[in-house]
Protein backbone atom coordinates (compact mmCIF):
# COMPACT_ATOMS: atom_id res chain seq x y z
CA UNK A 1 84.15 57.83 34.38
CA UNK A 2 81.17 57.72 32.17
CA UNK A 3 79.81 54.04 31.63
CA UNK A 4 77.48 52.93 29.09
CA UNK A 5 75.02 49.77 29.47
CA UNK A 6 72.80 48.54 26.08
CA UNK A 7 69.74 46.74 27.28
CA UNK A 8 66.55 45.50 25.32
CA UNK A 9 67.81 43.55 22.39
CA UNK A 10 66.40 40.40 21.59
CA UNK A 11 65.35 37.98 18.30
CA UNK A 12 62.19 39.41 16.60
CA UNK A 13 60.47 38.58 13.63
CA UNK A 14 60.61 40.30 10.30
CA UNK A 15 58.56 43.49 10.22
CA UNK A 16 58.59 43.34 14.50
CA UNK A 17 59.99 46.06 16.24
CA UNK A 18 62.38 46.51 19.22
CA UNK A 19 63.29 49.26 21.28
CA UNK A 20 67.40 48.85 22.91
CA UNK A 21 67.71 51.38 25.65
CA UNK A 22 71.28 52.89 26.02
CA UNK A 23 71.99 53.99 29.77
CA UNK A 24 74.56 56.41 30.79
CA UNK A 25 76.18 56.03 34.62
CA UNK A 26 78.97 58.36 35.71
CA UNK A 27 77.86 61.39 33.99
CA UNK A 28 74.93 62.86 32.34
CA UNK A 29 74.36 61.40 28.99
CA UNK A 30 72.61 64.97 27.81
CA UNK A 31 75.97 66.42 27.82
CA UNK A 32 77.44 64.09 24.96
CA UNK A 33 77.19 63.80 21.47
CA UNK A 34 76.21 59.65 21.62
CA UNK A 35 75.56 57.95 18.78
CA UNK A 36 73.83 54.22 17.97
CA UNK A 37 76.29 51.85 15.91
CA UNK A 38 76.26 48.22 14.92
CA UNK A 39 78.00 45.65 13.11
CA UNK A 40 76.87 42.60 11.25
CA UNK A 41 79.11 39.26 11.33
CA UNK A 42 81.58 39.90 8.93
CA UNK A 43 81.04 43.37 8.48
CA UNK A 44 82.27 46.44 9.52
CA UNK A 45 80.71 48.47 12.34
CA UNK A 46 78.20 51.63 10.85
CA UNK A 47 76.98 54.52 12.57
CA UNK A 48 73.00 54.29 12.46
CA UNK A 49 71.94 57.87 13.95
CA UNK A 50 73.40 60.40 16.75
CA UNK A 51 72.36 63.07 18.29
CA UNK A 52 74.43 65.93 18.75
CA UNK A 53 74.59 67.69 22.22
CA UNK A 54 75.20 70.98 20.98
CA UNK A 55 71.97 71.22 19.14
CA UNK A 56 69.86 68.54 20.29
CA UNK A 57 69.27 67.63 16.43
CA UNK A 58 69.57 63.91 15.22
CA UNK A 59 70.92 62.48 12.48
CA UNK A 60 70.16 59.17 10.54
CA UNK A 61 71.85 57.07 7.73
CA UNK A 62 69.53 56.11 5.15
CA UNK A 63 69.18 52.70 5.38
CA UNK A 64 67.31 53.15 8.48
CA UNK A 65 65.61 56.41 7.91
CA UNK A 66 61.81 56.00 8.64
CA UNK A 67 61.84 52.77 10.45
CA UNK A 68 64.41 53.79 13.35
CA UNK A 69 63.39 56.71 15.60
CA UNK A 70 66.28 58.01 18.19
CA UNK A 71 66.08 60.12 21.05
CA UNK A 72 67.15 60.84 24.30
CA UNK A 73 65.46 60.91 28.17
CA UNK A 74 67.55 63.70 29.99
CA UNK A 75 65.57 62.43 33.18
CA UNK A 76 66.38 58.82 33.55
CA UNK A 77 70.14 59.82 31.52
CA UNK A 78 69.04 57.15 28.70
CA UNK A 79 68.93 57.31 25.33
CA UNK A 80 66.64 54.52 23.33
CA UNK A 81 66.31 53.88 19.48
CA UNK A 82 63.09 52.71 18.80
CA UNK A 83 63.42 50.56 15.56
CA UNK A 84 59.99 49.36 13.26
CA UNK A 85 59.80 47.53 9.87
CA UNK A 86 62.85 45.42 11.29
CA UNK A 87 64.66 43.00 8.65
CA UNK A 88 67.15 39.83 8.40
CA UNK A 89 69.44 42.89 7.56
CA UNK A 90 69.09 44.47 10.88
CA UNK A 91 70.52 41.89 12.65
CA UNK A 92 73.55 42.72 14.42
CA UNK A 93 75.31 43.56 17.67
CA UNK A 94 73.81 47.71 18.60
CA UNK A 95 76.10 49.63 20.22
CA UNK A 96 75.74 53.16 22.08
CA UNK A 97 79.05 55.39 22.25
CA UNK A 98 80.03 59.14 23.06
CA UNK A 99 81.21 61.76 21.27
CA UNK A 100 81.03 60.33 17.55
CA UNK A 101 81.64 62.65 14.98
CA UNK A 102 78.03 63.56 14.02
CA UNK A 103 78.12 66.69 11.90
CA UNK A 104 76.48 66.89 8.75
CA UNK A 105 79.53 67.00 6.31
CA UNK A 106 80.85 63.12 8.52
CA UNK A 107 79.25 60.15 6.65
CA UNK A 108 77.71 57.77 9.19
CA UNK A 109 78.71 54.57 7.83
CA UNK A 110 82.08 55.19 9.09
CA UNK A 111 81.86 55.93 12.33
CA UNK A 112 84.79 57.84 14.34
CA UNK A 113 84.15 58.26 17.94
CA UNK A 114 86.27 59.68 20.38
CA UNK A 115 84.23 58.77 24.01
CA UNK A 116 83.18 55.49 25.47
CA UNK A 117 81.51 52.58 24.03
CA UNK A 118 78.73 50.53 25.76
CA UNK A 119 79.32 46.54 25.83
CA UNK A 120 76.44 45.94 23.03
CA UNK A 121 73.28 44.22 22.81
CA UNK A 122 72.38 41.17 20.39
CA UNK A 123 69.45 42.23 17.66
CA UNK A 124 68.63 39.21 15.74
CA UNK A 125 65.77 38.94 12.83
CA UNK A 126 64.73 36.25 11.99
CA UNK A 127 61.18 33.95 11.43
């Protein structure tokens, strides 16, 4: 059974960066679709980018496009999201899942995912 583990959030100040890591145990990650979400107190939970197995090809929602950078590391079966330009608005709980629906015609910001979710990892922004 494919298990998914969030490491490297953390509190950073505005305009810091952070990089979460997203490992995959149980299976090979490069054979999902796996997706980065997260959700703000009080909000609800938004896809940020995935990256489709089929093509390899990643996809972003615009808030974060240009300041988050996604990709995957078939050798060590992680995937990381390297985010830049970080602000109070980033702060959330990130979460890593399989199999989201990541095809260009699905909007991100409602996510539908049909695999596993990792247990999330606590960005906070703040000075």
């Amino acid at each position: 059974q494919l298990q998914l583990v969030e490491s490297g959030g953390g509190l950073v100040q505005p305009g810091g960066s952070l990089r979460p890591s997203c490992t995959a145990s149980g299976s090979t990650s490069d054979t999902y679709t796996i997706g980065w979400f997260r959700q703000a107190p009080g909000k609800a939970r938004e896809g940020i980018p995935c990256i489709s197995s089929s093509v390899d090809a990643t996809r972003y929602v615009d808030s974060v496009k240009g300041r988050f950078t996604m990709w995957r590391d078939k050798a060590k079966n992680t995937v990381y999201l390297q985010m830049r330009s970080l602000n109070a608005e980033d702060t959330a709980v990130y979460y890593c899942a399989t199999d989201p629906i990541c095809d260009s015609g699905h909007s991100l910001s409602t996510p539908v995912v049909f695999g596993s979710w990792g247990q999330g990892t606590q960005v906070t922004v703040s000075s």
